[in-house]
PDB file of N, CA and C in Angstrom:
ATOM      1  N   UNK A   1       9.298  33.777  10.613  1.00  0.00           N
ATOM      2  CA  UNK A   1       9.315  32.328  10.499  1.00  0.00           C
ATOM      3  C   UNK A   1      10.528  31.945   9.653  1.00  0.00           C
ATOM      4  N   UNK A   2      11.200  30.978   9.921  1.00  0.00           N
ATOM      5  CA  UNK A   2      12.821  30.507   9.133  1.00  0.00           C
ATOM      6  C   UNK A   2      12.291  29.379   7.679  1.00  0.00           C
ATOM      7  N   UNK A   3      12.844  30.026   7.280  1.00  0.00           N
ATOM      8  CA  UNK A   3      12.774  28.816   6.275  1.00  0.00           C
ATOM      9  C   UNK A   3      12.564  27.682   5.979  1.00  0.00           C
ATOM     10  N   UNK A   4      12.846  26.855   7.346  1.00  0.00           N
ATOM     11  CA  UNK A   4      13.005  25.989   7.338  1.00  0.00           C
ATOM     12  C   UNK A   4      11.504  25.032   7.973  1.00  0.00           C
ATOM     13  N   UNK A   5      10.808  26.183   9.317  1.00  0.00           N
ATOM     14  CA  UNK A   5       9.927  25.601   9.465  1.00  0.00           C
ATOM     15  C   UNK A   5       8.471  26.408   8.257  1.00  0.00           C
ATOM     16  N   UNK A   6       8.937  27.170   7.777  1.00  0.00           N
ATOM     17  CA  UNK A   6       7.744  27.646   6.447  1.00  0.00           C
ATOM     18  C   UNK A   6       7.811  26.517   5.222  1.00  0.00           C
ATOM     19  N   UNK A   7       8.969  25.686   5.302  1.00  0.00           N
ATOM     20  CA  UNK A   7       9.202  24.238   4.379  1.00  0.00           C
ATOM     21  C   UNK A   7       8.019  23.601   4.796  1.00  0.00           C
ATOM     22  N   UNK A   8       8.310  23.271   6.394  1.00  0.00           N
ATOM     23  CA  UNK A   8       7.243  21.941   6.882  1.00  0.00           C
ATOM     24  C   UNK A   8       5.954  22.330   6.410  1.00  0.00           C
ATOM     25  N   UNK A   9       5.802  23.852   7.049  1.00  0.00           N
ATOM     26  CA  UNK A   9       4.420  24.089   7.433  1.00  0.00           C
ATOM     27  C   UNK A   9       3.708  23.703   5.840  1.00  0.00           C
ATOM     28  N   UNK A  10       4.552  24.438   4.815  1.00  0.00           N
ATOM     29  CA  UNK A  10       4.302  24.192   3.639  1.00  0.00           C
ATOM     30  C   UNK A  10       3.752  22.856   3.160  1.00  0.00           C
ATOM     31  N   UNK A  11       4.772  21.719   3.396  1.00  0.00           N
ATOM     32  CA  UNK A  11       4.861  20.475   3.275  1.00  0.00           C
ATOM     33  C   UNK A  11       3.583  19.722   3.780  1.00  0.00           C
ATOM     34  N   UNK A  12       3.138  19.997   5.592  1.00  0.00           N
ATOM     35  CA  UNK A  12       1.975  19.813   6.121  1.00  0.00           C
ATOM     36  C   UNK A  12       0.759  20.049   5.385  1.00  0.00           C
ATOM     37  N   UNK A  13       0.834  21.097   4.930  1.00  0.00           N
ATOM     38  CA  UNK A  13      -0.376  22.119   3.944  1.00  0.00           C
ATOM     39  C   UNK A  13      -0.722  21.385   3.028  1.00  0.00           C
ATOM     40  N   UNK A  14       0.558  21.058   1.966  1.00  0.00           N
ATOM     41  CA  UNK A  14       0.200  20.207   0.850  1.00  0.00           C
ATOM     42  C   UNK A  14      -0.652  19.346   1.269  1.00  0.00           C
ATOM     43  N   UNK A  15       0.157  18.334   2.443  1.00  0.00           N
ATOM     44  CA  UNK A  15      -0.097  16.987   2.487  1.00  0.00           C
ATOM     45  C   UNK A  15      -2.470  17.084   2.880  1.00  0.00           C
ATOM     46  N   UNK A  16      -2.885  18.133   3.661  1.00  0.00           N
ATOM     47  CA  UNK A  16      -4.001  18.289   4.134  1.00  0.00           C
ATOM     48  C   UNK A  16      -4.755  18.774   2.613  1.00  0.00           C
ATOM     49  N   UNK A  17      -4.020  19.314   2.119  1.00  0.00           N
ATOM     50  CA  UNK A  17      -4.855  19.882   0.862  1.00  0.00           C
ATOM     51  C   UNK A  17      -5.286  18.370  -0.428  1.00  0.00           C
ATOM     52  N   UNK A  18      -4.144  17.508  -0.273  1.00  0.00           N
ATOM     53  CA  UNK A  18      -4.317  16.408  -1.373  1.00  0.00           C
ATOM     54  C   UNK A  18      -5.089  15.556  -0.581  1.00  0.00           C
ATOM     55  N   UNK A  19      -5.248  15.637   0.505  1.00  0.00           N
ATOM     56  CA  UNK A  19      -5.662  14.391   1.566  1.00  0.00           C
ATOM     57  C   UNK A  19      -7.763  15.126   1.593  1.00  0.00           C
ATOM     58  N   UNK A  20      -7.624  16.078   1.470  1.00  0.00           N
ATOM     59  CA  UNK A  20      -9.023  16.862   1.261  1.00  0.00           C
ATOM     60  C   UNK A  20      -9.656  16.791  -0.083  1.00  0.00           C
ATOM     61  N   UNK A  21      -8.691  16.733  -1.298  1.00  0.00           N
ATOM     62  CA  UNK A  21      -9.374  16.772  -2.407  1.00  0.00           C
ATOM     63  C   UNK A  21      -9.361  15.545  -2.829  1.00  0.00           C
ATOM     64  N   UNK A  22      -8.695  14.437  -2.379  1.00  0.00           N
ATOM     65  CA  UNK A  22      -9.154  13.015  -2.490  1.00  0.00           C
ATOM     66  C   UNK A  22     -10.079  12.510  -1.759  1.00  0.00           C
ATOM     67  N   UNK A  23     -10.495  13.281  -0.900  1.00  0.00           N
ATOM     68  CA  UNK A  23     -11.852  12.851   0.177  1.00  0.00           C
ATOM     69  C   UNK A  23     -13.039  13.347  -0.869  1.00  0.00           C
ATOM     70  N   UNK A  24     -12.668  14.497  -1.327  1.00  0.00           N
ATOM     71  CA  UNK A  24     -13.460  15.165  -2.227  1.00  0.00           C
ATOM     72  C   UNK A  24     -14.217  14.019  -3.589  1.00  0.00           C
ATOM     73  N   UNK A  25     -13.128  14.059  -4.162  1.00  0.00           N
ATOM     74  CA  UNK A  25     -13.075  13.155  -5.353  1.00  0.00           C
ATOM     75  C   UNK A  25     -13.810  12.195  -5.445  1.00  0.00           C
ATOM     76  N   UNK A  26     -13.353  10.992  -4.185  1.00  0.00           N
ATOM     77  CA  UNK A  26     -13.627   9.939  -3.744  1.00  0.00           C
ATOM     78  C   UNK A  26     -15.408   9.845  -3.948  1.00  0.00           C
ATOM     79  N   UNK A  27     -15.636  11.014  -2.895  1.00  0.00           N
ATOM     80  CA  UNK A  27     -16.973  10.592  -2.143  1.00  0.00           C
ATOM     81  C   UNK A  27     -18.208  10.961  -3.695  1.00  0.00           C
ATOM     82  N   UNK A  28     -17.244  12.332  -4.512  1.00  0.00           N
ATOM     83  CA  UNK A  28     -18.021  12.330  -5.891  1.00  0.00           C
ATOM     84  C   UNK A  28     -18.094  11.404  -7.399  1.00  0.00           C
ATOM     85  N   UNK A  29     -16.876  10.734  -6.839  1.00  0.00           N
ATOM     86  CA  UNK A  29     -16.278   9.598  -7.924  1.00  0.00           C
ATOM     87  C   UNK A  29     -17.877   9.408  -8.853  1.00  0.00           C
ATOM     88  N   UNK A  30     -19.328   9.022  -8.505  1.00  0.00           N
ATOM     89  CA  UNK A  30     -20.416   8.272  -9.221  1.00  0.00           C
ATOM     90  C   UNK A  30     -20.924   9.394  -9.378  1.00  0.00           C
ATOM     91  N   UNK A  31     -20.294  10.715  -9.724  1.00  0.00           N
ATOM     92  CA  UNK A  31     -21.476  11.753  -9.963  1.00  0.00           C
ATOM     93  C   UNK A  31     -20.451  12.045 -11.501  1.00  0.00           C
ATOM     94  N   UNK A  32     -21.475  11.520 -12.601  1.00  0.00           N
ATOM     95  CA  UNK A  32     -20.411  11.980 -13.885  1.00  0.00           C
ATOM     96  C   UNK A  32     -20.270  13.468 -14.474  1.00  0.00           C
ATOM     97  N   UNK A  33     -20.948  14.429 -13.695  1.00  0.00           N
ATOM     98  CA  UNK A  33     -20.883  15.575 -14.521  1.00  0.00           C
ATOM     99  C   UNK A  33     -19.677  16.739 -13.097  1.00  0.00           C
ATOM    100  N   UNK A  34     -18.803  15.729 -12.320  1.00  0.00           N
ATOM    101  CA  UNK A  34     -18.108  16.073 -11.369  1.00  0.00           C
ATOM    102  C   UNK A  34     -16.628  16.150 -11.886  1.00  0.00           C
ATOM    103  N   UNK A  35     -16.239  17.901 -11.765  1.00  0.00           N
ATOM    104  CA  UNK A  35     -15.146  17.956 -12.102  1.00  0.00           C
ATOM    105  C   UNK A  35     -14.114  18.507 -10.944  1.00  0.00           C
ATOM    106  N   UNK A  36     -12.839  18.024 -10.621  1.00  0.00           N
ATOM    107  CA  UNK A  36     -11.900  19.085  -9.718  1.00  0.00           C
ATOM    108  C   UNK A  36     -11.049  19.776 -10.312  1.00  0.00           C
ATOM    109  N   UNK A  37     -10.910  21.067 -10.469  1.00  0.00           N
ATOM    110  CA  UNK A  37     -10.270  22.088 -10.881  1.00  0.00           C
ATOM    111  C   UNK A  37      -8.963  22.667  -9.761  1.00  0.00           C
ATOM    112  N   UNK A  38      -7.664  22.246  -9.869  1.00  0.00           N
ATOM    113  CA  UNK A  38      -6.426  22.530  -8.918  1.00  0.00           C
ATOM    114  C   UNK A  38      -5.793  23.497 -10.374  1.00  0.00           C
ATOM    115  N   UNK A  39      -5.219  24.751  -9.546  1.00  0.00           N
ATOM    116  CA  UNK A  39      -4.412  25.369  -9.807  1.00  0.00           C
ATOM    117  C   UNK A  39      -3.179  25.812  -8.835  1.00  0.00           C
ATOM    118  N   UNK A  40      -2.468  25.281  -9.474  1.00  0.00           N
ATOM    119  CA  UNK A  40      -0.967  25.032  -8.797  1.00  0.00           C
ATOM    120  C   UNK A  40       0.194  25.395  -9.480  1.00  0.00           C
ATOM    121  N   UNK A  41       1.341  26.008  -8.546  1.00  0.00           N
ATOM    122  CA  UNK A  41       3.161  26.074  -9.527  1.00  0.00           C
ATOM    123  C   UNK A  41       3.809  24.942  -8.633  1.00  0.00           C
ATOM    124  N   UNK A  42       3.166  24.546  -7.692  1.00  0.00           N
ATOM    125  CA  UNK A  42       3.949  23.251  -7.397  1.00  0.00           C
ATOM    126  C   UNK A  42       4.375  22.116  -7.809  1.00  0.00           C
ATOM    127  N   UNK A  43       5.223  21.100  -7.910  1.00  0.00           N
ATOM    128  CA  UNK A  43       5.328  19.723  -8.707  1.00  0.00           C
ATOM    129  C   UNK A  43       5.050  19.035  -8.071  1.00  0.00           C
ATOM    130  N   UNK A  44       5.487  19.202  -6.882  1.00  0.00           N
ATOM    131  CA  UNK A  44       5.636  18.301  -5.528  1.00  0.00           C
ATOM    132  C   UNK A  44       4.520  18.444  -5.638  1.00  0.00           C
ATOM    133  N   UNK A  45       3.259  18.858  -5.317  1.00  0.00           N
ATOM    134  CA  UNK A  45       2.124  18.490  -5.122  1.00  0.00           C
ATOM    135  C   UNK A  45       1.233  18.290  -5.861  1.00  0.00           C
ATOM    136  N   UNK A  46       1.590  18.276  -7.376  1.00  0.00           N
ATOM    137  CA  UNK A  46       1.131  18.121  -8.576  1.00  0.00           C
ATOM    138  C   UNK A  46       1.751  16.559  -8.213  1.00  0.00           C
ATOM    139  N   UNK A  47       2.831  15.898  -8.073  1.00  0.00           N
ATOM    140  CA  UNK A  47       3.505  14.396  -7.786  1.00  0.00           C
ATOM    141  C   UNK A  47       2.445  13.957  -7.075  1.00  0.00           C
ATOM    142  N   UNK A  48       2.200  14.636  -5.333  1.00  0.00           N
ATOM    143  CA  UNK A  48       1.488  14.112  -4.609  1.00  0.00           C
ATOM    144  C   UNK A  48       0.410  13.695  -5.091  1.00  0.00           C
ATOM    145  N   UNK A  49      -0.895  14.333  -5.756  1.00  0.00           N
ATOM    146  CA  UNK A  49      -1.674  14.136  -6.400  1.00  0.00           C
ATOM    147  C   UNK A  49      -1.622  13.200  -7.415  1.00  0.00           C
ATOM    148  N   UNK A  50      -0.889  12.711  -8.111  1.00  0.00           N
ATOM    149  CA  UNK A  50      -0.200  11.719  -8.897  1.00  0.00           C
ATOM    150  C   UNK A  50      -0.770  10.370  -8.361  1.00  0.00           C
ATOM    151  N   UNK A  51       0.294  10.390  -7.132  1.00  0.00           N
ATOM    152  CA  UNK A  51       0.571   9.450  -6.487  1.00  0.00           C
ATOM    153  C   UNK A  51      -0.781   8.932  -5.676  1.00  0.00           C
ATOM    154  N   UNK A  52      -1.685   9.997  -5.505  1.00  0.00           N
ATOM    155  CA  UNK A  52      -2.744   9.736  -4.790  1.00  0.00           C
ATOM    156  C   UNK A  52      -3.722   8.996  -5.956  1.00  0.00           C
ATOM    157  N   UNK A  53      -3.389   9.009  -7.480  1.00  0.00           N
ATOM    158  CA  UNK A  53      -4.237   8.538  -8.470  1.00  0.00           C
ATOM    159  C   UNK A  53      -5.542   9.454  -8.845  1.00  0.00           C
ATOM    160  N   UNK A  54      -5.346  10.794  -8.403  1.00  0.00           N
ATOM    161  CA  UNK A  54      -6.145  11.837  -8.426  1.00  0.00           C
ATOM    162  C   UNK A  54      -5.509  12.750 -10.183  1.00  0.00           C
ATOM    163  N   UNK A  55      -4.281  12.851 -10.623  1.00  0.00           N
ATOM    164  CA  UNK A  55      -4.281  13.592 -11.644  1.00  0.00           C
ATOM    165  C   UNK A  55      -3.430  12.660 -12.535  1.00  0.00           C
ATOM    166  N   UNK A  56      -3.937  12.104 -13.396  1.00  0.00           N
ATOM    167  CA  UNK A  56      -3.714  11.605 -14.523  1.00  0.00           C
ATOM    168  C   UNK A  56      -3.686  12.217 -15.581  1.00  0.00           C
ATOM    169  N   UNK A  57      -3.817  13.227 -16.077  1.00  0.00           N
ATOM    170  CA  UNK A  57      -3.472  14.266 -16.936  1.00  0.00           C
ATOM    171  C   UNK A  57      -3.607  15.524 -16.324  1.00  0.00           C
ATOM    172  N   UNK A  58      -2.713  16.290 -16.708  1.00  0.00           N
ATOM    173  CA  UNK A  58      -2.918  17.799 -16.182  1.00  0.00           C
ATOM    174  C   UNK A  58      -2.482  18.769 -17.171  1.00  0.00           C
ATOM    175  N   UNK A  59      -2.965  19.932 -17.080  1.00  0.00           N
ATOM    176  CA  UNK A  59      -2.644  21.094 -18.463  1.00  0.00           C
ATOM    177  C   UNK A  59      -1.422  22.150 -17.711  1.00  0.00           C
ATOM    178  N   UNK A  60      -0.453  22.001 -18.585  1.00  0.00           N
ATOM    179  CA  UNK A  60       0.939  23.240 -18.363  1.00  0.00           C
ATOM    180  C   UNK A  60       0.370  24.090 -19.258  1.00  0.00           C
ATOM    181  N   UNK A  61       0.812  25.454 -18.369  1.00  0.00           N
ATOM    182  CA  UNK A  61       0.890  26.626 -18.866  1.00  0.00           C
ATOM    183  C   UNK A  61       1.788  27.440 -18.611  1.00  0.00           C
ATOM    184  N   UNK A  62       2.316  27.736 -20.210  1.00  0.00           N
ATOM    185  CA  UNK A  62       3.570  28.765 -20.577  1.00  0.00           C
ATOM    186  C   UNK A  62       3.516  29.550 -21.604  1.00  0.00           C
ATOM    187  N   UNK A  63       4.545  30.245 -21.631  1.00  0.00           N
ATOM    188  CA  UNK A  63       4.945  31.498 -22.522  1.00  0.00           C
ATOM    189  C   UNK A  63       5.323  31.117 -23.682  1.00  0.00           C
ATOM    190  N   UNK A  64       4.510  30.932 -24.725  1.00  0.00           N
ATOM    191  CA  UNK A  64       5.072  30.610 -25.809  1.00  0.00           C
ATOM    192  C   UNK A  64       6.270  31.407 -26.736  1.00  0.00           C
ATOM    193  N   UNK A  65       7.214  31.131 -27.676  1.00  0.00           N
ATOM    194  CA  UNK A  65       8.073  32.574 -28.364  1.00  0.00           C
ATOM    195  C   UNK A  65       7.968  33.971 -28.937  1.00  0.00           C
ATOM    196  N   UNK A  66       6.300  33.684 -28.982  1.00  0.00           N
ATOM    197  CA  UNK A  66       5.846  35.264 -29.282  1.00  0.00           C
ATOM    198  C   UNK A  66       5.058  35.822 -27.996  1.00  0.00           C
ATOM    199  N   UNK A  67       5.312  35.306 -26.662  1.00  0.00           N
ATOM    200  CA  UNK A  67       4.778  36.239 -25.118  1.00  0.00           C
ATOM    201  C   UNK A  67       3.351  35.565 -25.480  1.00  0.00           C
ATOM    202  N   UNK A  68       2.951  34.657 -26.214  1.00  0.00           N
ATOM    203  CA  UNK A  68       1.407  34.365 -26.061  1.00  0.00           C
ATOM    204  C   UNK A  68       1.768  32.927 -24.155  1.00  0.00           C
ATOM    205  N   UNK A  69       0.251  32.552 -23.563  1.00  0.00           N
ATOM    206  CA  UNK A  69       0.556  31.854 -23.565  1.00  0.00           C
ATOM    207  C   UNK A  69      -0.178  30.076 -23.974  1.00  0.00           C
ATOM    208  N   UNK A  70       0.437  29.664 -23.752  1.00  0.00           N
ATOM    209  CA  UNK A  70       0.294  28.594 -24.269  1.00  0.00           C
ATOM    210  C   UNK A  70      -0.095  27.371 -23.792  1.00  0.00           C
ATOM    211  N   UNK A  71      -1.263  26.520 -23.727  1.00  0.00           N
ATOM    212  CA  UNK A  71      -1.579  25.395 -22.921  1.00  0.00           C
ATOM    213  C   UNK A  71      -1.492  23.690 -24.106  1.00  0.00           C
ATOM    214  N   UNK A  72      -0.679  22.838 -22.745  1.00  0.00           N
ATOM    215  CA  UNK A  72      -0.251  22.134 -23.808  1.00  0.00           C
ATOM    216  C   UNK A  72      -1.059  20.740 -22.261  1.00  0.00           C
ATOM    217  N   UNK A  73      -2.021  19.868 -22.569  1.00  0.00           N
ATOM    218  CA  UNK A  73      -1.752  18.499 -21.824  1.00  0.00           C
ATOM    219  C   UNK A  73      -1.156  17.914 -21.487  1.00  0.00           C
ATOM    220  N   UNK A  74      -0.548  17.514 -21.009  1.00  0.00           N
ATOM    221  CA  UNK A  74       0.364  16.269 -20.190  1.00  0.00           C
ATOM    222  C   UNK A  74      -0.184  14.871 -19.565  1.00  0.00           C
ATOM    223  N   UNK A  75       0.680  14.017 -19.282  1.00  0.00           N
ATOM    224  CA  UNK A  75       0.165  12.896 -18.821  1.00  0.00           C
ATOM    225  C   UNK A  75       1.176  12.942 -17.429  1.00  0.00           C
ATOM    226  N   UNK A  76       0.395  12.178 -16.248  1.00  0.00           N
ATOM    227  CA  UNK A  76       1.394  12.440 -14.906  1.00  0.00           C
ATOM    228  C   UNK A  76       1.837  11.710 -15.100  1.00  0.00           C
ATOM    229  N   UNK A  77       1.964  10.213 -15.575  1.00  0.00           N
ATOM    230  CA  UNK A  77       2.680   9.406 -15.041  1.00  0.00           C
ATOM    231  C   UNK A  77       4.365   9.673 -16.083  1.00  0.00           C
ATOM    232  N   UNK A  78       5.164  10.692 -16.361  1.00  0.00           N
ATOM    233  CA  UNK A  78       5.732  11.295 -16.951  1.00  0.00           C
ATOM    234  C   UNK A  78       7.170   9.921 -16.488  1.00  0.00           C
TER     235      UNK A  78
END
């Protein structure tokens, strides 16, 4: 497969995966002990999700200066 169509297919993927966990979300929105758990290295679909009003904060994780690592919160609308 070229690069180029493993982009789309990629791209397609995202788009079904954010379009599924906002169906998700949505339909649990009135259940308060309802959490969604995404683990991702993407931005783009960390954005998408953004944009969908699905992640309003999200936790980065990195290598802190002594090889520990390190989780720090964020806010999306960055």
């Amino acid at each position: 497969m070229s690069r180029r169509v493993s982009m789309l297919v990629d791209a397609h993927m995202m788009i079904a995966i954010t379009d599924v966990g906002y169906s998700i979300a949505q339909h649990r929105s009135q259940q308060s002990n309802f959490q969604l758990l995404i683990i991702t290295h993407d931005e783009a679909f960390l954005e998408m999700l953004h944009r969908y009003g699905q992640a309003r904060t999200y936790y980065r994780v990195a290598k802190n200066a002594n090889g520990y690592s390190q989780i720090e919160q964020e806010s999306a609308s960055r």
